[in-house]
C-alpha atoms as a PDB file:
ATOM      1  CA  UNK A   1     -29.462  55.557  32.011  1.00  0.00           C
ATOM      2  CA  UNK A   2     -32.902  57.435  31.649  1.00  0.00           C
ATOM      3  CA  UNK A   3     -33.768  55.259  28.444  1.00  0.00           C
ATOM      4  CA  UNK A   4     -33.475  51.922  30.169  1.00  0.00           C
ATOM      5  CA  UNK A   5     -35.366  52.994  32.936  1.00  0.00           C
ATOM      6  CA  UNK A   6     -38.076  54.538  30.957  1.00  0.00           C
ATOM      7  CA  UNK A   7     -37.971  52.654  27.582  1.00  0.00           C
ATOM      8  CA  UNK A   8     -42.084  53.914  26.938  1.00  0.00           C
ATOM      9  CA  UNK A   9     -40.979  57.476  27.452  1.00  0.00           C
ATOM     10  CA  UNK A  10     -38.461  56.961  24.815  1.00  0.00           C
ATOM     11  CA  UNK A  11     -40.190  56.691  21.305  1.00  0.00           C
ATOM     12  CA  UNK A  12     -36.635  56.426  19.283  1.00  0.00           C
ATOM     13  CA  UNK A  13     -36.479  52.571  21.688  1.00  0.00           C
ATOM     14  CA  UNK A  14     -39.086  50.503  20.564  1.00  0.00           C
ATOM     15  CA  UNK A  15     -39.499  47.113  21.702  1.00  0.00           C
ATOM     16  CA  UNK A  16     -37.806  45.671  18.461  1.00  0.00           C
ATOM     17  CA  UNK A  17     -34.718  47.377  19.103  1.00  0.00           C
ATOM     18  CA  UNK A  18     -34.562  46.002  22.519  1.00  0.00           C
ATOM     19  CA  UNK A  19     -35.386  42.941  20.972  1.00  0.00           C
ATOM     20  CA  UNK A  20     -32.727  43.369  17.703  1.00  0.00           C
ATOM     21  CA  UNK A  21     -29.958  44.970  19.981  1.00  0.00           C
ATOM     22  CA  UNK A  22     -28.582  41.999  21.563  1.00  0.00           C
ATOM     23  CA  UNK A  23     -29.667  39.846  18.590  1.00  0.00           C
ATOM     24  CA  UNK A  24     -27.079  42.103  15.616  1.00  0.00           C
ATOM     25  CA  UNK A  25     -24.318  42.110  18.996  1.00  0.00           C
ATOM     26  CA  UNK A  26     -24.705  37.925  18.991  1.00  0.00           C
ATOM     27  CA  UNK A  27     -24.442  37.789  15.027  1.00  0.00           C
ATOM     28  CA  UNK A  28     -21.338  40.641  14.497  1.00  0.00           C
ATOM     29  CA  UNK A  29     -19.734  38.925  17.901  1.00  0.00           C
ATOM     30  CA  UNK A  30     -20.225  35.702  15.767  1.00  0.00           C
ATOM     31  CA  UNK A  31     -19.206  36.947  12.289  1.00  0.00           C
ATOM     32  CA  UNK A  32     -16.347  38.491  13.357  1.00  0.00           C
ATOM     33  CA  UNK A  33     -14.780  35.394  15.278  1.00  0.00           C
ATOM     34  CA  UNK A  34     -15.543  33.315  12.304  1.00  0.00           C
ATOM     35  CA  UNK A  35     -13.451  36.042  10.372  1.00  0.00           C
ATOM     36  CA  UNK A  36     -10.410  36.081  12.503  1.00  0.00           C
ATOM     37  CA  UNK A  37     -10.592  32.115  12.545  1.00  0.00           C
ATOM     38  CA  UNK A  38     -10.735  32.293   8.722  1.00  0.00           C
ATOM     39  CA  UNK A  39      -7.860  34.673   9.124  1.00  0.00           C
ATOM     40  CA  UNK A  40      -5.884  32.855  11.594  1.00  0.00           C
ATOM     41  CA  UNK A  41      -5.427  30.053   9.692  1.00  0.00           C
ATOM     42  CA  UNK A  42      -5.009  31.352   6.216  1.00  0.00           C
ATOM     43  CA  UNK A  43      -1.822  32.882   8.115  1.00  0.00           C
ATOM     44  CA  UNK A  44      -0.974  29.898  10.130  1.00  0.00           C
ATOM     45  CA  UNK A  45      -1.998  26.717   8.199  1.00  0.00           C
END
């Protein structure tokens, strides 16, 4: 990819979306398991 391999050339990729990128994939990654746990055992107590 272009953007990763120029991420000054790229205004619309600032350093805070590097930095929040990985950061939102960790929390929805983590929301969501705790969702289909939640789920999971409401349908199998």
């Amino acid at each position: 990819m272009v953007g990763a391999k120029t991420p000054l050339l790229q205004p619309d990729h600032t350093l805070a979306d590097y930095i929040k990128a990985p950061i939102m994939k960790l929390v929805l990654s983590d929301y969501q398991s705790k969702q289909l746990s939640a789920l999971s055992g409401s349908q199998f107590p």
